[in-house]
N, C-alpha and C. Protein backbone atom coordinates (compact mmCIF):
# COMPACT_ATOMS: atom_id res chain seq x y z
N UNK A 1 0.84 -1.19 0.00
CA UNK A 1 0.00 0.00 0.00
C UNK A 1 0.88 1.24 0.00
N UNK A 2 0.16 1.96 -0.59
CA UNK A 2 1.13 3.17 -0.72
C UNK A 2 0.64 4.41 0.30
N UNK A 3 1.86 5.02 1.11
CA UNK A 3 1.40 6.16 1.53
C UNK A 3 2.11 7.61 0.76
N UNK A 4 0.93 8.53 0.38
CA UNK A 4 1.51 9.53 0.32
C UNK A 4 1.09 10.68 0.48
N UNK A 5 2.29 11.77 1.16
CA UNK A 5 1.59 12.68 2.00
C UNK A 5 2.44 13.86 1.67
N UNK A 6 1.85 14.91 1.92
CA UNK A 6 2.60 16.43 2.35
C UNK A 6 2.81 16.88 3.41
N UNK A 7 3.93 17.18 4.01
CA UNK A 7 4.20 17.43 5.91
C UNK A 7 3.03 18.20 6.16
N UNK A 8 2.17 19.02 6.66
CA UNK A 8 1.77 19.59 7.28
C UNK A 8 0.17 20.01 6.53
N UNK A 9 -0.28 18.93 5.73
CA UNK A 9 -1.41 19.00 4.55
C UNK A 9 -2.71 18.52 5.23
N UNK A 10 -3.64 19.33 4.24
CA UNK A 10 -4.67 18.76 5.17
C UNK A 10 -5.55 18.06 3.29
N UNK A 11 -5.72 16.67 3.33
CA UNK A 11 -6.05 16.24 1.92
C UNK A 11 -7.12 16.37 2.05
N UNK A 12 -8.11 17.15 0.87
CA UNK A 12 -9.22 17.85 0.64
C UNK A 12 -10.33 16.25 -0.29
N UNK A 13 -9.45 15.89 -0.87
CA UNK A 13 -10.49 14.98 -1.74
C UNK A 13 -9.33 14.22 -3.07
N UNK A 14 -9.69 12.74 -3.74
CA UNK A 14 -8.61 12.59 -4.63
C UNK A 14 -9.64 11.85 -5.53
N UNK A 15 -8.82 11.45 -6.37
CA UNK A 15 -9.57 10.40 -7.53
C UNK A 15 -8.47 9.44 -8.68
N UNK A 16 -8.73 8.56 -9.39
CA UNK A 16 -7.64 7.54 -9.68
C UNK A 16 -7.92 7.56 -11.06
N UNK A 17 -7.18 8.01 -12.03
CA UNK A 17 -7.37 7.98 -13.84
C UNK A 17 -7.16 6.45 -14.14
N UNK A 18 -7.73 5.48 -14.79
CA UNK A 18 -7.47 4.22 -14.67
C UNK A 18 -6.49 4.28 -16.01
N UNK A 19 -6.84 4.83 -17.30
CA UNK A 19 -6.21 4.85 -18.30
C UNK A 19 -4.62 5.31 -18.19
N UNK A 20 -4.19 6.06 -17.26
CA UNK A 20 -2.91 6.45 -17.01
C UNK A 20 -2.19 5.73 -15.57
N UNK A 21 -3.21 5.02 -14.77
CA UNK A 21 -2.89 4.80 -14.02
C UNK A 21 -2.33 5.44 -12.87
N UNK A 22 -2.54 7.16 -12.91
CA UNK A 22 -2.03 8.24 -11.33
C UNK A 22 -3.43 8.26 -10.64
N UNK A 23 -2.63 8.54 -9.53
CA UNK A 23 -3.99 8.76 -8.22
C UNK A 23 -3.28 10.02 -7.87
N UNK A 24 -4.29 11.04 -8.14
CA UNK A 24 -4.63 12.29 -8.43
C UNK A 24 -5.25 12.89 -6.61
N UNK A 25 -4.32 13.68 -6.37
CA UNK A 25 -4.97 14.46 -4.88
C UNK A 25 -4.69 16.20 -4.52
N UNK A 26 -5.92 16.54 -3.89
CA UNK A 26 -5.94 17.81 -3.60
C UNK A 26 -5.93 18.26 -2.07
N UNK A 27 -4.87 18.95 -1.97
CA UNK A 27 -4.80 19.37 -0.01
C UNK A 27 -4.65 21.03 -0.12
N UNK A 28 -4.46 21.18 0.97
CA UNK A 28 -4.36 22.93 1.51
C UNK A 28 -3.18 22.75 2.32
N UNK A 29 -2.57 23.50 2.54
CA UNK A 29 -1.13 23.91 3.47
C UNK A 29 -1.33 25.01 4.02
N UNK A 30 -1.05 25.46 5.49
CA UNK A 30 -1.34 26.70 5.38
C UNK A 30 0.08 27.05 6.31
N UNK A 31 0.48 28.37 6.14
CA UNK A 31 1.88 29.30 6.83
C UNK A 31 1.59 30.45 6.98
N UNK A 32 2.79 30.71 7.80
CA UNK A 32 3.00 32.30 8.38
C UNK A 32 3.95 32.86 7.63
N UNK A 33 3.86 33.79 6.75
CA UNK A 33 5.10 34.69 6.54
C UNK A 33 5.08 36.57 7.17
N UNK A 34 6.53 36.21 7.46
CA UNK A 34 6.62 37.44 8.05
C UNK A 34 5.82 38.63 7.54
N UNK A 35 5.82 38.63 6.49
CA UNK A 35 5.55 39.81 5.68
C UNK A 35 3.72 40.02 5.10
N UNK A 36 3.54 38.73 5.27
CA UNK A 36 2.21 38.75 3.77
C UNK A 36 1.56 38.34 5.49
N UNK A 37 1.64 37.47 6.35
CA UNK A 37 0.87 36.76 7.26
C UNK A 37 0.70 35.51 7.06
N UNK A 38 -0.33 35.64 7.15
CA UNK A 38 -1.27 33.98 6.91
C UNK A 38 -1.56 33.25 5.17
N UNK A 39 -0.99 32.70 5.41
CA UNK A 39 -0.88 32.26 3.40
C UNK A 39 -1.19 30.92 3.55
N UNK A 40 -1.95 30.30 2.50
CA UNK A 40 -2.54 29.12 2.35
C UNK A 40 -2.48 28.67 0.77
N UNK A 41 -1.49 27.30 0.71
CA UNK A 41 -1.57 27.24 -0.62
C UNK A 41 -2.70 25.62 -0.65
N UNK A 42 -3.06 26.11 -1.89
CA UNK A 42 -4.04 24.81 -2.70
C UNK A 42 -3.14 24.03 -3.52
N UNK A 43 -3.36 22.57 -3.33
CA UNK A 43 -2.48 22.11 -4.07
C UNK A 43 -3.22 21.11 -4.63
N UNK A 44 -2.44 20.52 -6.29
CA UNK A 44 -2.79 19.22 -6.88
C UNK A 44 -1.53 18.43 -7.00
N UNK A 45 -1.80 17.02 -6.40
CA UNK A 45 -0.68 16.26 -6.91
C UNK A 45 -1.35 14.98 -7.73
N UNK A 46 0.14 14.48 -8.49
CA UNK A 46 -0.55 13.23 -8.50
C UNK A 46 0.79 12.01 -8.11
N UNK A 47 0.69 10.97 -8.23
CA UNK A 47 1.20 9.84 -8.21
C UNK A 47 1.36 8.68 -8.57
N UNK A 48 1.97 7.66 -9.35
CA UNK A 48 1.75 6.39 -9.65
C UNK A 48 1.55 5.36 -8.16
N UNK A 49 0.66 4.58 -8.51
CA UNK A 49 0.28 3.22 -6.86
C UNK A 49 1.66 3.04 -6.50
N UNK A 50 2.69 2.63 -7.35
CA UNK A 50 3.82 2.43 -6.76
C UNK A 50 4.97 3.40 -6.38
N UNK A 51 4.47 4.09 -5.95
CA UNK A 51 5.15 5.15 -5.74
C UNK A 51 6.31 6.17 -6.61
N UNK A 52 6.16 5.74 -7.69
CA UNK A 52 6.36 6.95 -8.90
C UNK A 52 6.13 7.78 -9.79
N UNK A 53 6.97 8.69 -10.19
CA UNK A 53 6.20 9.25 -10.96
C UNK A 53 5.48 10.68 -10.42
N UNK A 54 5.98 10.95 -8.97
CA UNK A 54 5.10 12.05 -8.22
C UNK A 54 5.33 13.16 -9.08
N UNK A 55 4.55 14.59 -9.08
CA UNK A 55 4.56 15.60 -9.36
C UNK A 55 3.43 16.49 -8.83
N UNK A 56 3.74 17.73 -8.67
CA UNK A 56 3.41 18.74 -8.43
C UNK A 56 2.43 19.08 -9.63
N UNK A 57 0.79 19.07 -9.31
CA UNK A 57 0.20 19.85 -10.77
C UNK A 57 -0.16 20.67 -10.83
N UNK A 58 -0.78 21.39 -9.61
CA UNK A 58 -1.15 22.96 -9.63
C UNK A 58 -0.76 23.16 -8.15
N UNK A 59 -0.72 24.39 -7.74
CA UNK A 59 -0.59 25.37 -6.81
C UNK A 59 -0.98 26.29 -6.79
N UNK A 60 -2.09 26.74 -5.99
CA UNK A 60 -2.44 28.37 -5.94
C UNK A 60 -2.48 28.69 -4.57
N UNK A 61 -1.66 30.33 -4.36
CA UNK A 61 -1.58 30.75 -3.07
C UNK A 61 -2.67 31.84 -2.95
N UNK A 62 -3.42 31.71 -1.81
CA UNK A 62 -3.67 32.92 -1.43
C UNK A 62 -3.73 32.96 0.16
N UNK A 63 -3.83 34.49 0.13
CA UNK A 63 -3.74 34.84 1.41
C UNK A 63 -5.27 34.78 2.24
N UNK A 64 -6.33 34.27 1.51
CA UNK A 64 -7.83 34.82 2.06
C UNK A 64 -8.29 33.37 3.20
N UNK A 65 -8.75 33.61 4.01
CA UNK A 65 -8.43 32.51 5.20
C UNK A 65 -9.94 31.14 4.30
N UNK A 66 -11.01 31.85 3.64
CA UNK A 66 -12.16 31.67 3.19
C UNK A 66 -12.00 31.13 1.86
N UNK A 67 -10.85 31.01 1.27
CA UNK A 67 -10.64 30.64 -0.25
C UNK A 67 -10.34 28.70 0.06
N UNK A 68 -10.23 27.99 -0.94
CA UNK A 68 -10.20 26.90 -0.26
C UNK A 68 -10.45 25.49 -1.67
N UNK A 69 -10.42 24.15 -2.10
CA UNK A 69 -10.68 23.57 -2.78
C UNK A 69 -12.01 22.33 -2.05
N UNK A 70 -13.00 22.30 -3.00
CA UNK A 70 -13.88 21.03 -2.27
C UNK A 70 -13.84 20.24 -2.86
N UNK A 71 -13.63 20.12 -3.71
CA UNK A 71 -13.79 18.80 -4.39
C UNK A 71 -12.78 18.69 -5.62
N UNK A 72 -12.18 17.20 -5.93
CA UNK A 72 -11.59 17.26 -7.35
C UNK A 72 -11.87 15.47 -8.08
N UNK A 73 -12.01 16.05 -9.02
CA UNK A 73 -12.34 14.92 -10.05
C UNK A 73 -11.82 14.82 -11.57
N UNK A 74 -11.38 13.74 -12.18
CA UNK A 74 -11.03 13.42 -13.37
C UNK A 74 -11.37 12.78 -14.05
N UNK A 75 -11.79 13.59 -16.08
CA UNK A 75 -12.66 13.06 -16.63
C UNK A 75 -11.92 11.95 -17.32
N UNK A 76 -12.50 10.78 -16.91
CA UNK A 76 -11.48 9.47 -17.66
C UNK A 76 -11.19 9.48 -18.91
N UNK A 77 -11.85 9.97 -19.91
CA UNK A 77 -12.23 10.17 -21.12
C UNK A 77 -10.88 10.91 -21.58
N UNK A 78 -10.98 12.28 -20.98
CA UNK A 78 -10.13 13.03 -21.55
C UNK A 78 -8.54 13.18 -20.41
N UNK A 79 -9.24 12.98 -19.53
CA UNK A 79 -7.94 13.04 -18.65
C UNK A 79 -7.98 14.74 -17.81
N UNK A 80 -9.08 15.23 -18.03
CA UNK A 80 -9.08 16.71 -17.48
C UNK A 80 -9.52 16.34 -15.81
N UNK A 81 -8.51 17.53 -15.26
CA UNK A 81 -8.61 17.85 -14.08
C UNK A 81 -9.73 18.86 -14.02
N UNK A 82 -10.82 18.35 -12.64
CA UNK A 82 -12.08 19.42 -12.30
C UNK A 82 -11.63 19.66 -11.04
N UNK A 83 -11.64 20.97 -10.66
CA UNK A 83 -11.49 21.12 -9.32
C UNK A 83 -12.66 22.43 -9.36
N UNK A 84 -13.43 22.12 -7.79
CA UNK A 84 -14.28 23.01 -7.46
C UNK A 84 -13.69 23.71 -6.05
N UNK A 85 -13.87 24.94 -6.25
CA UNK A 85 -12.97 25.98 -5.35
C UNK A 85 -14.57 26.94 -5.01
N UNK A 86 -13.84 27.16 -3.24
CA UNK A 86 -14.89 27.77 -2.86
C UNK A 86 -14.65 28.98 -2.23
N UNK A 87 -15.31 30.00 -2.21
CA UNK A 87 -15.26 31.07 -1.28
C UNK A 87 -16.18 31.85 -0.89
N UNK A 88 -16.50 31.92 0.31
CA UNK A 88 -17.33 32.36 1.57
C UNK A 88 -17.23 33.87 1.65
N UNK A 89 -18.21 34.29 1.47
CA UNK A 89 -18.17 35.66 1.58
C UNK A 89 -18.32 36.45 0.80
């Protein structure tokens, strides 16, 4: 079984492309910088079951405590990433 993780992530939701074979996941990170404050990045990864193959697929930072990802899904067909992003307020 495979584990895989981001130090300090909180995993939002994932899904598995069978045709390519990655298992596809979405988390939040959140930090302090001196300067900006409170920053929270959104992230997509994916992975092969056996543990290769990782990469980084999207990243978006913001600073808004209310910004955030709920859900992500992939169309088998085409291979497109859906991500639904939310914000309060």
């Amino acid at each position: 079984m495979l584990t895989a993780c981001v130090a300090g992530a909180t995993i939002v939701d994932f899904d598995f492309h069978g045709s390519s074979g990655f298992i596809y996941w979405a988390d939040i990170t959140s930090s302090q910088s001196r300067y900006l404050g409170s920053v929270k990045k959104l992230n997509v990864h994916r992975i092969k079951p056996d543990g290769s193959d990782y990469a980084d697929i999207v990243t978006v930072t913001t600073m808004k405590s209310y910004h955030g990802i709920s859900a992500l899904a992939i169309n088998w067909l085409e291979g497109i990433i859906w991500l639904l992003f939310y914000v309060i307020g």
